[in-house]
N, C-alpha and C. Protein backbone atom coordinates (compact mmCIF):
# COMPACT_ATOMS: atom_id res chain seq x y z
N UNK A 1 19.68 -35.47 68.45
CA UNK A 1 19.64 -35.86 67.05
C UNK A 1 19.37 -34.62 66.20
N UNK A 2 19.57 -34.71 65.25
CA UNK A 2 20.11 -33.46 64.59
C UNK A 2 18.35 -33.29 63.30
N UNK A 3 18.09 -32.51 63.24
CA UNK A 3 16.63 -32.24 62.18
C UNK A 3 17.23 -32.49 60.72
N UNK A 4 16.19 -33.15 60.01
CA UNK A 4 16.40 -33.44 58.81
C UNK A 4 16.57 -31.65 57.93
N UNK A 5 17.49 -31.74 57.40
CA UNK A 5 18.21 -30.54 56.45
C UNK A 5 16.58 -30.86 54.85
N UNK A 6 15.86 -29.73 54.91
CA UNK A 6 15.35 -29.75 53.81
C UNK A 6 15.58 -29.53 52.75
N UNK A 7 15.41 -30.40 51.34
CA UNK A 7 15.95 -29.85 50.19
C UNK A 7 15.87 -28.50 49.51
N UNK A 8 14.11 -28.99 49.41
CA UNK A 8 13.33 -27.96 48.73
C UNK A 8 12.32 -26.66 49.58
N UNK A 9 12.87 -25.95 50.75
CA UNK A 9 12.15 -25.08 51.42
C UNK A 9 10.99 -24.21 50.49
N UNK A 10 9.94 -23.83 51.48
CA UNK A 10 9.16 -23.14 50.93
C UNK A 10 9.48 -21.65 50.86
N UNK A 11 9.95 -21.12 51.67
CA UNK A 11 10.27 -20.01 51.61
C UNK A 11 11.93 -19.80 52.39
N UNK A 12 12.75 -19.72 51.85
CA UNK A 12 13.89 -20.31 52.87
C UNK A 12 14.44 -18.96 53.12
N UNK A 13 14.02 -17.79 52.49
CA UNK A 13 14.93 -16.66 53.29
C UNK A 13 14.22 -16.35 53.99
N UNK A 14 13.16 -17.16 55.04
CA UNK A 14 12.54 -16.91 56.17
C UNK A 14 13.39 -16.91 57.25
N UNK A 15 14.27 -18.03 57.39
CA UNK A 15 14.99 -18.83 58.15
C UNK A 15 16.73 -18.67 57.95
N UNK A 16 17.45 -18.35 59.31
CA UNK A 16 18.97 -18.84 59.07
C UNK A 16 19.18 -20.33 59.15
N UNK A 17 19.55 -20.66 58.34
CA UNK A 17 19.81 -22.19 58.07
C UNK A 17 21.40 -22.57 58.56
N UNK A 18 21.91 -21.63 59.42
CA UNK A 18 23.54 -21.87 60.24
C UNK A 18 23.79 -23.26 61.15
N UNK A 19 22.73 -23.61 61.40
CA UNK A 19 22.76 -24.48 62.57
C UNK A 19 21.28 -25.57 62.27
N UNK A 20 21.44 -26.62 63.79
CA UNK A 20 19.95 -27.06 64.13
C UNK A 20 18.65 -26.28 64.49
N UNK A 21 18.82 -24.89 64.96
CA UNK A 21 17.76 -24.05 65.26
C UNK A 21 16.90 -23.88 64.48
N UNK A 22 17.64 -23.63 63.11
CA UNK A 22 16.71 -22.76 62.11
C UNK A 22 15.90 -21.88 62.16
N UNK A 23 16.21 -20.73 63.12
CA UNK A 23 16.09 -19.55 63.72
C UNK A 23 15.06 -18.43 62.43
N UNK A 24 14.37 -17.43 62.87
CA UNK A 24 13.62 -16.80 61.57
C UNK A 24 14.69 -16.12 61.49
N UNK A 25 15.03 -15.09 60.15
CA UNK A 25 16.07 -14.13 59.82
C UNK A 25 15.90 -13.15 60.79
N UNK A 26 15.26 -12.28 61.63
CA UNK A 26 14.79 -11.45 62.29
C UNK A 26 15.04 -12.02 64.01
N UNK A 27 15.56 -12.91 63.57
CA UNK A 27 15.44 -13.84 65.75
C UNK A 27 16.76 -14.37 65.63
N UNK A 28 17.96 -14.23 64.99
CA UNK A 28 18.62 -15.55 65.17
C UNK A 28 19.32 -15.36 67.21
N UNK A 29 18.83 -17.02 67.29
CA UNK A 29 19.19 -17.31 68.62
C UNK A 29 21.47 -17.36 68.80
N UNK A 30 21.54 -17.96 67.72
CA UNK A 30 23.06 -18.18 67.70
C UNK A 30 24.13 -17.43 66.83
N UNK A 31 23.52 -16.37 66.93
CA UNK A 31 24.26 -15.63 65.74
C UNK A 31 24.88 -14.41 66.57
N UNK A 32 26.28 -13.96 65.87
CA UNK A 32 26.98 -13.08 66.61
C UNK A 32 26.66 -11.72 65.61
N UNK A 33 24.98 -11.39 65.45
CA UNK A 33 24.94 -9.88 65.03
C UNK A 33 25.31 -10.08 63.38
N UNK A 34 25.59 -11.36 62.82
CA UNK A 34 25.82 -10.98 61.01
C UNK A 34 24.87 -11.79 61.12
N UNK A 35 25.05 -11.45 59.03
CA UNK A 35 23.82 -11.89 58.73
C UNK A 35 23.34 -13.32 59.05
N UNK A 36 22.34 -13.59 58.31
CA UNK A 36 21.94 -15.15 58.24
C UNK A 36 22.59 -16.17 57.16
N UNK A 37 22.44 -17.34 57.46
CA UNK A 37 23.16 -18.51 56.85
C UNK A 37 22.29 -18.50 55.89
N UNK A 38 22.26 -18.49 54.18
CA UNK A 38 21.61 -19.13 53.43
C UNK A 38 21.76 -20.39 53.13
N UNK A 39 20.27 -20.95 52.76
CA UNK A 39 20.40 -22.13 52.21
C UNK A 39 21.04 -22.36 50.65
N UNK A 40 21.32 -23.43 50.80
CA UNK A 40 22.34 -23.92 49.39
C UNK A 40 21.16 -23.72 48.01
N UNK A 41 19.93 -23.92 48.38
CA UNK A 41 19.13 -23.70 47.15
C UNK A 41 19.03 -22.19 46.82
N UNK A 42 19.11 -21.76 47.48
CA UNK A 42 19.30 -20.29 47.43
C UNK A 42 20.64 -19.32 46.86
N UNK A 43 21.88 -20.43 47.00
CA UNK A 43 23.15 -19.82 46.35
C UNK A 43 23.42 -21.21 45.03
N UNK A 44 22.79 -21.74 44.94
CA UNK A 44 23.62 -23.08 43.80
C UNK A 44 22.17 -22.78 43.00
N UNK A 45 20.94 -22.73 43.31
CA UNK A 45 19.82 -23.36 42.95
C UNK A 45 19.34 -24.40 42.77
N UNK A 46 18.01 -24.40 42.42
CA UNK A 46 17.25 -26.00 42.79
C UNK A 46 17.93 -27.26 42.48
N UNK A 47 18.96 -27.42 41.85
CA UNK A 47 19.68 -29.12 42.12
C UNK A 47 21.19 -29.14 42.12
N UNK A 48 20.63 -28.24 43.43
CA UNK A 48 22.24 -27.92 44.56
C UNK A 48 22.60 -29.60 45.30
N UNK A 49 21.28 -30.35 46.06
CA UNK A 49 21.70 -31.37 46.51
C UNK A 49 22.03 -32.47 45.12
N UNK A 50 22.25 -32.24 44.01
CA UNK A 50 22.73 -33.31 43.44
C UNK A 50 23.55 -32.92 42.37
N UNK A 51 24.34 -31.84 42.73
CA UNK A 51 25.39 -31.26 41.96
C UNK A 51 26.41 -32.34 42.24
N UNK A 52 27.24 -32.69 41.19
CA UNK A 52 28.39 -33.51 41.09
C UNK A 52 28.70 -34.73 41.38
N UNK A 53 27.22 -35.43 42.03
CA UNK A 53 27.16 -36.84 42.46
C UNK A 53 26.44 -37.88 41.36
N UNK A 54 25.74 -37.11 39.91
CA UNK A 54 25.16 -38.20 39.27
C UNK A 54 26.37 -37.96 37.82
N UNK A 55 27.10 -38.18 38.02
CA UNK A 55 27.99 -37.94 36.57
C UNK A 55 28.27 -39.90 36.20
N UNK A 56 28.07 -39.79 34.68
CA UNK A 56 28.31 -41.40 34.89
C UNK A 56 30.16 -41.56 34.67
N UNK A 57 30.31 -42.70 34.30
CA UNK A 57 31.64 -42.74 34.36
C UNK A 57 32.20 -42.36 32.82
N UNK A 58 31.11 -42.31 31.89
CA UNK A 58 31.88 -41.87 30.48
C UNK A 58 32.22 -40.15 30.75
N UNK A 59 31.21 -39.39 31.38
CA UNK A 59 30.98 -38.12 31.28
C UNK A 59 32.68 -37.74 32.70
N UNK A 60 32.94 -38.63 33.63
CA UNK A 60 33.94 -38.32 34.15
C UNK A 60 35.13 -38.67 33.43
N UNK A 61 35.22 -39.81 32.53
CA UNK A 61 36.38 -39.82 31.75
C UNK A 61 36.33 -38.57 30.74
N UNK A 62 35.22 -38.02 30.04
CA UNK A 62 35.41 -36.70 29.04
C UNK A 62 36.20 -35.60 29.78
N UNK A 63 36.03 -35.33 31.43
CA UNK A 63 35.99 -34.29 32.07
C UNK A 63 37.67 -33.85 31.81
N UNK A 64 38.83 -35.15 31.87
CA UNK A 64 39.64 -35.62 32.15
C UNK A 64 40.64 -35.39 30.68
N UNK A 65 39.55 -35.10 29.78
CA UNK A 65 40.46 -34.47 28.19
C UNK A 65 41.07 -33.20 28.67
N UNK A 66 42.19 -32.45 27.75
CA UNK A 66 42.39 -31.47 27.47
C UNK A 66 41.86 -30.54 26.66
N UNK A 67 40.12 -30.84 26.03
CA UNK A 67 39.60 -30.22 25.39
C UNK A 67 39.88 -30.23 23.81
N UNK A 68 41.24 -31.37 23.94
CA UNK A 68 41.07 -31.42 22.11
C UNK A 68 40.92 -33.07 21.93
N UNK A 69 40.10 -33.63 22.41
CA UNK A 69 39.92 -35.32 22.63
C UNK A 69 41.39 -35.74 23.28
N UNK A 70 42.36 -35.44 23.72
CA UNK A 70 43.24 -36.30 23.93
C UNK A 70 43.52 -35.95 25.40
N UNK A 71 43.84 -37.32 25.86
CA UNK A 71 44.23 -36.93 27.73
C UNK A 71 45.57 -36.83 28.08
N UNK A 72 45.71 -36.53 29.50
CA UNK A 72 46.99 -36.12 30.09
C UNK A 72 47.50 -37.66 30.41
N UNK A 73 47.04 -38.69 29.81
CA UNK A 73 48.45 -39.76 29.85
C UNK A 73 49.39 -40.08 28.95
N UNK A 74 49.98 -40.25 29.01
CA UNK A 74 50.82 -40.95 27.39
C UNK A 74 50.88 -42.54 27.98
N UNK A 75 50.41 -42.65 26.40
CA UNK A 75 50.63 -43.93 25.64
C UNK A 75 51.98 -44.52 26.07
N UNK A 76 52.13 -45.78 26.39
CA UNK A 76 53.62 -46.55 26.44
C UNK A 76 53.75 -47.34 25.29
């Protein structure tokens, strides 16, 4: 069974986060000699796990303008 993926690490460039190991940066067990895997909070920042999943449905229909209020359908 696979370890729960943490959101919010305490210190996460302790750790390669590549795998289930979660190896320290200085030990990795599965690594071919490059660097370490960063965690996503570390390249997106703190609300990496809920990037693009809370949009409501008005804010996905805006997305969907051409930037001058009008969309890519035509009217029949």
């Amino acid at each position: 069974m696979a370890k729960r993926f943490p959101i919010h690490p305490a210190k996460p460039e302790l750790i390669c986060w590549g795998c289930d190991k979660y190896c320290p940066a200085d030990s990795m067990a599965c690594g071919n000699g490059s660097d370490r895997t960063q965690h996503p909070v570390e390249l997106f920042g703190p609300d990496w796990h809920s990037f693009g999943l809370n949009q409501s449905n008005e804010e996905l229909d805006s997305s969907s303008t051409d930037g001058q209020g009008t969309t890519d359908k035509t009217d029949d």
